[in-house]
Protein backbone atom coordinates (compact mmCIF):
# COMPACT_ATOMS: atom_id res chain seq x y z
CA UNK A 1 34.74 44.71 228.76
CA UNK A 2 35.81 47.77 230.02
CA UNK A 3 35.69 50.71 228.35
CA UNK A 4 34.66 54.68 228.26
CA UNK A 5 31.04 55.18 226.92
CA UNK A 6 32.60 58.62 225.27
CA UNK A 7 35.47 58.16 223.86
CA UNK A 8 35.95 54.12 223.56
CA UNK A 9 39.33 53.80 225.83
CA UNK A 10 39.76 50.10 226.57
CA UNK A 11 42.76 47.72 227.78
CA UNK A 12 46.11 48.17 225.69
CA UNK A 13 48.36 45.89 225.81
CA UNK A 14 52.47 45.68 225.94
CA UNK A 15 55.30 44.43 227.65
CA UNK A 16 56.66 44.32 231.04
CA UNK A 17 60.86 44.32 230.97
CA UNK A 18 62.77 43.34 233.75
CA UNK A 19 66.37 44.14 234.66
CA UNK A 20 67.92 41.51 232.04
CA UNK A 21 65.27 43.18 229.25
CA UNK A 22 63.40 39.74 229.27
CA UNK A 23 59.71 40.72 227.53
CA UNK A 24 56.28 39.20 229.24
CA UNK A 25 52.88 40.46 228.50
CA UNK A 26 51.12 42.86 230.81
CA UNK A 27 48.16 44.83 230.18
CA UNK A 28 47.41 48.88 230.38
CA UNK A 29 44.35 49.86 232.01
CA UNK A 30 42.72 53.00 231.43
CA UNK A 31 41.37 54.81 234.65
CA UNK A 32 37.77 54.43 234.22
CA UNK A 33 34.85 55.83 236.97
CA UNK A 34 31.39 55.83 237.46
CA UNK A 35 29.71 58.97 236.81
CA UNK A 36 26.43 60.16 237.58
CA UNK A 37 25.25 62.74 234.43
CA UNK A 38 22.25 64.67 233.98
CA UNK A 39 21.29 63.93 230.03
CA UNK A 40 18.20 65.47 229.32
CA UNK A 41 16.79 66.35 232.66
CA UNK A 42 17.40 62.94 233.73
CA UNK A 43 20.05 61.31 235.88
CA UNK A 44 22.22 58.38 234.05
CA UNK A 45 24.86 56.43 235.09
CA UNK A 46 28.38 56.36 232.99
CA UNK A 47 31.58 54.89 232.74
CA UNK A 48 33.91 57.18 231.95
CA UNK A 49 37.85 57.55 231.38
CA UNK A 50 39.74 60.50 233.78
CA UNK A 51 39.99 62.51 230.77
CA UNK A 52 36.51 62.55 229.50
CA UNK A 53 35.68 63.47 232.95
CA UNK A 54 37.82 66.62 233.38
CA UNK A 55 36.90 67.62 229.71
CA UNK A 56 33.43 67.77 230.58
CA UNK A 57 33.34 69.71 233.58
CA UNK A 58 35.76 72.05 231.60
CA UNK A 59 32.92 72.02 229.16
CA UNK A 60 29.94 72.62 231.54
């Protein structure tokens, strides 16, 4: 499934409404990336949301 290895973000789900306010399912995605982090003097490859991302190069 998908979902950030920091912070858990995954699918939500809600509804789509058209013009005559008719409800179908439609999932929310969050924006997740593959990230290339040094942990311990080593290189490892993440999935991470957009946020997590920009919070830890704030961070660094």
């Amino acid at each position: 499934m998908a979902k950030c290895e920091r912070c858990g973000k995954q699918t939500t789900f809600g509804h789509s409404r058209s013009f005559s306010q008719r409800a179908t399912n439609r999932p929310f995605h969050p924006n997740l990336q593959k990230v290339t982090l040094f942990e311990n003097g080593r290189k490892v490859k993440v999935v991470l949301c957009a946020r997590c991302i920009r919070t830890l190069s704030k961070t660094k």
